[in-house]
C-alpha atoms as a PDB file:
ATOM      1  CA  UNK A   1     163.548-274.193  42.435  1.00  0.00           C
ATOM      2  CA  UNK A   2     162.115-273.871  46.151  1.00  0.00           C
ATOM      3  CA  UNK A   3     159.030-275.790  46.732  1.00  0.00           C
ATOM      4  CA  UNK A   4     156.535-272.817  48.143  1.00  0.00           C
ATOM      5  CA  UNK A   5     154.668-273.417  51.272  1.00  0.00           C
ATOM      6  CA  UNK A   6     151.329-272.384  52.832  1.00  0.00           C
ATOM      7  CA  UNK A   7     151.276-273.362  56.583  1.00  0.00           C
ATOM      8  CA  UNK A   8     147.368-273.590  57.651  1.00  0.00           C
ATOM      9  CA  UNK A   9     146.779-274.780  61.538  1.00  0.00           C
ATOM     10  CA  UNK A  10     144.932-272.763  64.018  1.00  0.00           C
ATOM     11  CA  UNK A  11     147.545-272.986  66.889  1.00  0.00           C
ATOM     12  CA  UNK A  12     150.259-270.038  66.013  1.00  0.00           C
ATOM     13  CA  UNK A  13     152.850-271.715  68.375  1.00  0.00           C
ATOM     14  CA  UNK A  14     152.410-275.136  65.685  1.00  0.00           C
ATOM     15  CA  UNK A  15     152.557-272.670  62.689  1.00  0.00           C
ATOM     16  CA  UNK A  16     155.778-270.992  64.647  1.00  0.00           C
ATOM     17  CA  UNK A  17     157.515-274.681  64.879  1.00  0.00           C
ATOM     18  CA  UNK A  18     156.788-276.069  62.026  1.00  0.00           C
ATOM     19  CA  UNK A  19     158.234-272.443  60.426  1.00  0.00           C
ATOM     20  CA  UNK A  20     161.303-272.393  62.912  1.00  0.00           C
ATOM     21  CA  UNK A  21     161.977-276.571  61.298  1.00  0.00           C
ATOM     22  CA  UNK A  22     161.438-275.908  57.741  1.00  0.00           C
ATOM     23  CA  UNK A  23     163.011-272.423  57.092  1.00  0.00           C
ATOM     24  CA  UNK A  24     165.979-274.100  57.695  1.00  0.00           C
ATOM     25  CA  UNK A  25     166.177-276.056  54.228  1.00  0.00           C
ATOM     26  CA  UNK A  26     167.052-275.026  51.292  1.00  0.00           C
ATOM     27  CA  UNK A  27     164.644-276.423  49.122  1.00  0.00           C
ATOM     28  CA  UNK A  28     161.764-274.943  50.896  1.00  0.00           C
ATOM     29  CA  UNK A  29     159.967-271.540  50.968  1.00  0.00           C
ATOM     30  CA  UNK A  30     157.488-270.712  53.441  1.00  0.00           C
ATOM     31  CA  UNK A  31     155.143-267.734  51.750  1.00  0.00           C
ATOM     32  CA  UNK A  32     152.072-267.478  54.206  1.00  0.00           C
ATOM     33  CA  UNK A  33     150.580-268.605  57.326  1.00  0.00           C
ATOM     34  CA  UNK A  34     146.745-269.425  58.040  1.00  0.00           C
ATOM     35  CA  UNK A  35     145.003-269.902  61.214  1.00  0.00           C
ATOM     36  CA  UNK A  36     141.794-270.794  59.948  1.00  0.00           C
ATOM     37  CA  UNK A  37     140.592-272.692  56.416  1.00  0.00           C
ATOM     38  CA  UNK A  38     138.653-269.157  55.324  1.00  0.00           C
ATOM     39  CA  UNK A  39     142.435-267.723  55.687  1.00  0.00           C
ATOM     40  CA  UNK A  40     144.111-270.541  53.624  1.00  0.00           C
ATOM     41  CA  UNK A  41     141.053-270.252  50.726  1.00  0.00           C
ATOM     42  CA  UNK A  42     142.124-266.460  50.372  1.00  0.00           C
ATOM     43  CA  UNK A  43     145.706-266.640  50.815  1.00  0.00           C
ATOM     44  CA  UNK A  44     146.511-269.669  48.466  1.00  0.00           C
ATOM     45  CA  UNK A  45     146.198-267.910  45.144  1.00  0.00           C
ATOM     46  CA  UNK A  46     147.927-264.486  46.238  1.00  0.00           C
ATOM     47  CA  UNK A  47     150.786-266.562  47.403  1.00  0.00           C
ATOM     48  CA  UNK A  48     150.844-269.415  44.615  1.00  0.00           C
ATOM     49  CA  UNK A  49     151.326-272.155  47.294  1.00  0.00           C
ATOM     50  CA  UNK A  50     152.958-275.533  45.539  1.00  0.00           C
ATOM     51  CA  UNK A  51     152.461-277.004  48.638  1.00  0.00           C
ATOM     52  CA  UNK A  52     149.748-276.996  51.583  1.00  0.00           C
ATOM     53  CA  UNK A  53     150.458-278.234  55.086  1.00  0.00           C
ATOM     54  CA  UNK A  54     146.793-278.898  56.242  1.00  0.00           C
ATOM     55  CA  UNK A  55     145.940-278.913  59.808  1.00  0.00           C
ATOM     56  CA  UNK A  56     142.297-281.097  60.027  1.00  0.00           C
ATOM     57  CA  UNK A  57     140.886-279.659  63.195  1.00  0.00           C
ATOM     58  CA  UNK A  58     140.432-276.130  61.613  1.00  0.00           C
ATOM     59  CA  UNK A  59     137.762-273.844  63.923  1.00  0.00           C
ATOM     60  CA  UNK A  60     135.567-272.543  61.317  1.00  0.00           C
ATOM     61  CA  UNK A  61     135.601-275.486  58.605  1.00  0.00           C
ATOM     62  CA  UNK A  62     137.759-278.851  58.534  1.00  0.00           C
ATOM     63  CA  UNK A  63     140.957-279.052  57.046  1.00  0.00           C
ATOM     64  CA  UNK A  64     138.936-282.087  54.647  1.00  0.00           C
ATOM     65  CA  UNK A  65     136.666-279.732  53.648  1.00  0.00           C
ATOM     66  CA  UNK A  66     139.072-277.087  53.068  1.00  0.00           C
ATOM     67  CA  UNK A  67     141.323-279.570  51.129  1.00  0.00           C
ATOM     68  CA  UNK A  68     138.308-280.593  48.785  1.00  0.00           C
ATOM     69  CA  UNK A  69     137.631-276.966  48.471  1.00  0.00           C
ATOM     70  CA  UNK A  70     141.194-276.243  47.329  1.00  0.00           C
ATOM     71  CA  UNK A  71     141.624-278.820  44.794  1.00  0.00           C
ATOM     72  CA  UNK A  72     138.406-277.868  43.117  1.00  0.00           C
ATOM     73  CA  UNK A  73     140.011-274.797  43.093  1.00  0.00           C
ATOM     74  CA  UNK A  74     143.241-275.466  42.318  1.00  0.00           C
ATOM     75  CA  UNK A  75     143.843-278.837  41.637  1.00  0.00           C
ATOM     76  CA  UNK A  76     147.770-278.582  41.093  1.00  0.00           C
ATOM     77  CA  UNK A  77     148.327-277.589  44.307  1.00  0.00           C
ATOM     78  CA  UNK A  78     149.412-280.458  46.853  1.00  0.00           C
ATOM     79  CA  UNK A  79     147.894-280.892  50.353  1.00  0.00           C
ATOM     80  CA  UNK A  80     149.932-282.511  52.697  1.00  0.00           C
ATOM     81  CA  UNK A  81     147.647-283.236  55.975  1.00  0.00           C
ATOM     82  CA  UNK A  82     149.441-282.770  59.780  1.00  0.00           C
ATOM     83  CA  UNK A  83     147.360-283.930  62.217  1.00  0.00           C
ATOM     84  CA  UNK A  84     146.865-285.556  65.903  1.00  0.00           C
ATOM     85  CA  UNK A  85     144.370-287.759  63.882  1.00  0.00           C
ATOM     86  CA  UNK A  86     145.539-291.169  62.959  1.00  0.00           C
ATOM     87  CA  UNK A  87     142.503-293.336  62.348  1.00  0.00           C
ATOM     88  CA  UNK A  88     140.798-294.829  59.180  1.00  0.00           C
ATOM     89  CA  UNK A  89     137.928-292.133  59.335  1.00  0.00           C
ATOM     90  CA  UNK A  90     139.956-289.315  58.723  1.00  0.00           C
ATOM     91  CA  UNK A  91     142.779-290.806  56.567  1.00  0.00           C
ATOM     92  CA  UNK A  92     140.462-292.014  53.738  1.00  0.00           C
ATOM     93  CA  UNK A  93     138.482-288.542  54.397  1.00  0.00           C
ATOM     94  CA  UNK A  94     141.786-286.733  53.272  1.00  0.00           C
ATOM     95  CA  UNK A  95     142.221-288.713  50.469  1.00  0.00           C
ATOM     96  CA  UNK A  96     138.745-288.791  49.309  1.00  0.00           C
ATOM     97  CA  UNK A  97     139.452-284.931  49.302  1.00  0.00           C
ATOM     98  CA  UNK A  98     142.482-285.143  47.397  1.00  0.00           C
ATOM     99  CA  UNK A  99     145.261-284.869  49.862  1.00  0.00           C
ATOM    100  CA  UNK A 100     148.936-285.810  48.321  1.00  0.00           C
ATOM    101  CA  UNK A 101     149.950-287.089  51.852  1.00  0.00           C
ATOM    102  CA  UNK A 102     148.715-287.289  55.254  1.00  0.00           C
ATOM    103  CA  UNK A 103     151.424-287.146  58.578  1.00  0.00           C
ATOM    104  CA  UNK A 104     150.518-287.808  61.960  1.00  0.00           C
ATOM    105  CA  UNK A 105     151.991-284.177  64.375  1.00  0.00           C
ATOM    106  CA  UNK A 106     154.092-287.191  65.854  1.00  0.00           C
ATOM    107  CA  UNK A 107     156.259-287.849  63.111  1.00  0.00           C
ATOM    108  CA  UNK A 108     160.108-287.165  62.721  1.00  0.00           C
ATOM    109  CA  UNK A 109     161.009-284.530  61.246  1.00  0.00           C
ATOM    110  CA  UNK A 110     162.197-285.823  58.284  1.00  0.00           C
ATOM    111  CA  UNK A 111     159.007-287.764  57.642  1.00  0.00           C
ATOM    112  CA  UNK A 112     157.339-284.221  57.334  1.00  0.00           C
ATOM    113  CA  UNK A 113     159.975-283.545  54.641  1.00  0.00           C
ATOM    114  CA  UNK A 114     159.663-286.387  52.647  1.00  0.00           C
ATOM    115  CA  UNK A 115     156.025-285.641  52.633  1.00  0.00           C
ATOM    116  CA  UNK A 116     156.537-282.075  51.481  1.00  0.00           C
ATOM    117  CA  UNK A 117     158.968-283.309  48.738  1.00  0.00           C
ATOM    118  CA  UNK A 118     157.108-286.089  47.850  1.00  0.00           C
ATOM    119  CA  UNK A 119     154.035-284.114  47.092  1.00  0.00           C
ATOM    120  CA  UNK A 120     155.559-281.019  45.474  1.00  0.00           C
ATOM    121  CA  UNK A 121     156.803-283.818  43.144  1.00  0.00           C
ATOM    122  CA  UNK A 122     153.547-285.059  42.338  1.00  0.00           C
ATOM    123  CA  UNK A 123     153.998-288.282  43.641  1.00  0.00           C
ATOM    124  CA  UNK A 124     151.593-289.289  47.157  1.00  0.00           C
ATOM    125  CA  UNK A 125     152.996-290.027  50.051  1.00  0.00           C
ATOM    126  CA  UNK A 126     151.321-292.271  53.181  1.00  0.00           C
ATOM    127  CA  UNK A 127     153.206-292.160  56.873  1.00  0.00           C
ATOM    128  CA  UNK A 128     154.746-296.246  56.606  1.00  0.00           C
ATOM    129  CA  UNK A 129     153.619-296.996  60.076  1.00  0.00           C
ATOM    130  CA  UNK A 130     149.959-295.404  58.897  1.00  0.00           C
ATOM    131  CA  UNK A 131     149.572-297.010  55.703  1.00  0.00           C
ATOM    132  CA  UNK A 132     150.118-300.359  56.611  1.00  0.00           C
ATOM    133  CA  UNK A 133     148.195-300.692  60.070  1.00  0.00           C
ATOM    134  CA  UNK A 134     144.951-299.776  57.732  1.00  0.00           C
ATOM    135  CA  UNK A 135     145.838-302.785  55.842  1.00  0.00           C
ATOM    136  CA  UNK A 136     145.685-305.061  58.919  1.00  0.00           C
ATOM    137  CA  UNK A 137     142.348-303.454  59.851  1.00  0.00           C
ATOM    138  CA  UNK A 138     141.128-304.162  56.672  1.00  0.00           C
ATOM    139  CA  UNK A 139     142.459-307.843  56.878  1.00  0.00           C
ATOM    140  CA  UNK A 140     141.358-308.089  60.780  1.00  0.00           C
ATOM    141  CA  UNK A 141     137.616-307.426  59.971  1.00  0.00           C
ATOM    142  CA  UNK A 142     137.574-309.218  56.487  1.00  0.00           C
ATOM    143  CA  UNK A 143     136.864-306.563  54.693  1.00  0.00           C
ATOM    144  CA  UNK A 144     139.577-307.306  51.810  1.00  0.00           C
ATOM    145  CA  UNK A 145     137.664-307.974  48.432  1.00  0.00           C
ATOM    146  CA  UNK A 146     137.235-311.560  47.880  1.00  0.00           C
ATOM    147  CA  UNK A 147     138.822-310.568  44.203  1.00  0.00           C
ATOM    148  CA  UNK A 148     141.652-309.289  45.685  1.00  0.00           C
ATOM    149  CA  UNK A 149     143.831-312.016  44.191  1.00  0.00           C
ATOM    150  CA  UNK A 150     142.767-310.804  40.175  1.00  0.00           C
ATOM    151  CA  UNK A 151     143.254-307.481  40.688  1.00  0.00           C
ATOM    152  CA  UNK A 152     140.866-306.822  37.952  1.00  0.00           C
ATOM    153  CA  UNK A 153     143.195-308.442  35.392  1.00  0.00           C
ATOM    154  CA  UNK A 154     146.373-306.514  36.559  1.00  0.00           C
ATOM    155  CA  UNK A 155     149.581-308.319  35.466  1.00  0.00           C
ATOM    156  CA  UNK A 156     152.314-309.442  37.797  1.00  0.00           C
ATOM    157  CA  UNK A 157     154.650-306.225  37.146  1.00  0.00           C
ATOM    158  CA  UNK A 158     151.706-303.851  37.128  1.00  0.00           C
ATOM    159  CA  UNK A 159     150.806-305.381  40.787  1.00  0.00           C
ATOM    160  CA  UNK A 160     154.654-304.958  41.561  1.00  0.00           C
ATOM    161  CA  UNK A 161     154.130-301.002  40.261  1.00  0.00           C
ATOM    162  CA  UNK A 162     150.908-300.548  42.282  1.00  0.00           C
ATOM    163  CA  UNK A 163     152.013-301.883  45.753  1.00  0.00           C
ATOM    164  CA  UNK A 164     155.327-299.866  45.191  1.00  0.00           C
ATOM    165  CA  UNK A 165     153.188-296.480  44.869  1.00  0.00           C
ATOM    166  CA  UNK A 166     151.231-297.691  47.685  1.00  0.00           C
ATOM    167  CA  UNK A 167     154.245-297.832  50.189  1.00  0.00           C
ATOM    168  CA  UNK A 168     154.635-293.907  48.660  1.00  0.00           C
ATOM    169  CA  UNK A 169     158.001-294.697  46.488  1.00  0.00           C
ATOM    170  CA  UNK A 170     158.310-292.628  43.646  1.00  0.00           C
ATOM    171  CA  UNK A 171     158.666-293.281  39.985  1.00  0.00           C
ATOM    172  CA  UNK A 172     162.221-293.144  40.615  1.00  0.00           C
ATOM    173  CA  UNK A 173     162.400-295.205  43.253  1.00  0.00           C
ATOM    174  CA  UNK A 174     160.134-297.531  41.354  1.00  0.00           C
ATOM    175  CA  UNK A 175     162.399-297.961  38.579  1.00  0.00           C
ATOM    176  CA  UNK A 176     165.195-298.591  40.317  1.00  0.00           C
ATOM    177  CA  UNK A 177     163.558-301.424  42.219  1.00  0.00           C
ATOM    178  CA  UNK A 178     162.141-302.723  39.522  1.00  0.00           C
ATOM    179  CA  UNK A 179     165.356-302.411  36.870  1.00  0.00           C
ATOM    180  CA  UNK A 180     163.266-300.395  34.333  1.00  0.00           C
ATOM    181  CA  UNK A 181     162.782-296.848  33.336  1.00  0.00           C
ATOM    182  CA  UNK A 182     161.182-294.134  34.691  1.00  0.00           C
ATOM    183  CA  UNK A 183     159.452-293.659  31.561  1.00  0.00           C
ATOM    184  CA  UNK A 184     157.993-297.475  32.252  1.00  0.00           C
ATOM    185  CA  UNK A 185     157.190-296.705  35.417  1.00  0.00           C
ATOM    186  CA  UNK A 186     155.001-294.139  34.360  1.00  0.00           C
ATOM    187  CA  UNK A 187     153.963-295.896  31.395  1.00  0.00           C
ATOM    188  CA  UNK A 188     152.769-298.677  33.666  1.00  0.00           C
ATOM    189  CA  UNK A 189     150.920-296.082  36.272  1.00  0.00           C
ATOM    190  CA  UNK A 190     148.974-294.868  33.518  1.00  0.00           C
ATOM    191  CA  UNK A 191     147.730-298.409  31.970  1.00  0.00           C
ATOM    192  CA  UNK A 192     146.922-299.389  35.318  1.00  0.00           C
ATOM    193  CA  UNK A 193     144.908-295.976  36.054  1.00  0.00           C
ATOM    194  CA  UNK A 194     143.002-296.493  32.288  1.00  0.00           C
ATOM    195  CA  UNK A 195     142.839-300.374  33.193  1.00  0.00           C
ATOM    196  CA  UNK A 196     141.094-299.099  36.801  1.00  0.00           C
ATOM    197  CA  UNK A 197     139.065-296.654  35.804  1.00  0.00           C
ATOM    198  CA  UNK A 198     140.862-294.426  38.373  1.00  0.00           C
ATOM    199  CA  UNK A 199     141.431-290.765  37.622  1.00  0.00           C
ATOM    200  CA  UNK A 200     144.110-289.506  40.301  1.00  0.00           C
ATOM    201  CA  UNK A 201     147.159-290.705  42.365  1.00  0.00           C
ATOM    202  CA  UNK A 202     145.189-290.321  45.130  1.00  0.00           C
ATOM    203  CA  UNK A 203     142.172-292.758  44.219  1.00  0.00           C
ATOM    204  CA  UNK A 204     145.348-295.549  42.865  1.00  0.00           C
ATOM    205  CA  UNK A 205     146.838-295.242  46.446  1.00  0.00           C
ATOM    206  CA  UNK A 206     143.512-296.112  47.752  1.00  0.00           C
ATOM    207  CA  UNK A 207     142.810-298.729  45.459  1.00  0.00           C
ATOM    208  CA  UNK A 208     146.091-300.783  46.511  1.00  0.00           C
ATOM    209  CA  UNK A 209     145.633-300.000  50.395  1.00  0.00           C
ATOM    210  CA  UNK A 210     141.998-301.473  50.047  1.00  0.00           C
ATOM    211  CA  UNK A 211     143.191-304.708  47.796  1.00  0.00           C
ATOM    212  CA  UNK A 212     146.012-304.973  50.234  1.00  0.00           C
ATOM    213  CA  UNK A 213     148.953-304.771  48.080  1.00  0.00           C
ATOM    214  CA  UNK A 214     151.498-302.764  50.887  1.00  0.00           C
ATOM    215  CA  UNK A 215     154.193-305.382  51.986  1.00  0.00           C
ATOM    216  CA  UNK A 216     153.333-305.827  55.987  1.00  0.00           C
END
């Protein structure tokens, strides 16, 4: 089955590239184009997006808003942010939304498709180079919690679970690492979510960025 895409930046020559890259494979179906966030908020559920490729500098509201609008909305629909924006500020601001990735415009190519992939599969996916220069912020300027070592009573494999979602692998990929199931692995993502108190991917991602669990 094709994963169905929603394309949503403001600049039509972006929304042209990114169509003349992606139209290309055959796991992916481009079904509508939006130049502002008003478009993508009427569009998405006349063309049953799976996923969204969310521009953030949007001219009449910000693709963050417009995320957090959509997954109020429609919550099983992904939101993969593009964006020139690669800074702290905005990354957390995507996820706090509910975003299922975020890429920086600079990526390769087949970053952008692992992205799209990633999050049509459920799973959350962080840009490597992204992901883990937060985690040296957050070590530069101390700002690691002093618990960080507990992990609020997470055991050793749970920890090995976490920081694997955190670097974006899947539950495949996780289980293959690890030499278990996938049915472990997502036995193991759910304990840890109940033994959190978190209630999405997205907020478990941000959990092990901010406890610094991605291998540097």
């Amino acid at each position: 089955m094709k994963i169905r895409l929603l394309l949503v930046d403001d600049h039509a020559v972006v929304r042209s590239g990114l169509r003349m890259l992606l139209e290309g494979e055959a796991d992916v179906q481009i079904v509508g184009e939006a130049g502002t966030a008003s478009e993508a908020l009427n569009l998405t559920p006349n063309v049953t997006p799976d996923v969204i490729l969310m521009d953030i500098g949007l001219p009449d509201m910000s693709g963050i808003e417009a995320t957090r609008k959509i997954k109020d909305l429609w919550p099983e629909v992904a939101v993969v942010a593009l964006t020139i924006h690669e800074d702290e500020e905005y990354f957390f601001k995507m996820l706090e939304a509910g975003a299922n990735g975020y890429v920086p415009k600079r990526a390769a190519p087949e970053e952008l498709l692992s992205a799209i992939r990633i999050a049509a599969s459920g799973e959350v996916y962080l840009y490597p180079t992204l992901a883990k220069l937060l985690v040296k912020d957050f070590v530069a300027q101390g700002q690691l919690d002093e618990q960080s070592n507990t992990l609020d009573g997470l055991t050793e494999r749970q920890q090995e679970v976490l920081g694997l979602l955190a670097e974006g692998a899947t539950n495949a990929d996780i289980a293959k690492e690890l030499h278990i199931s996938p049915n472990t692995v997502a036995s193991h993502r759910e304990n840890i979510m109940q033994k959190l108190n978190l209630h999405s991917r997205t907020e478990l991602v941000k959990y092990a960025i901010r406890k610094g669990l991605i291998q540097l």
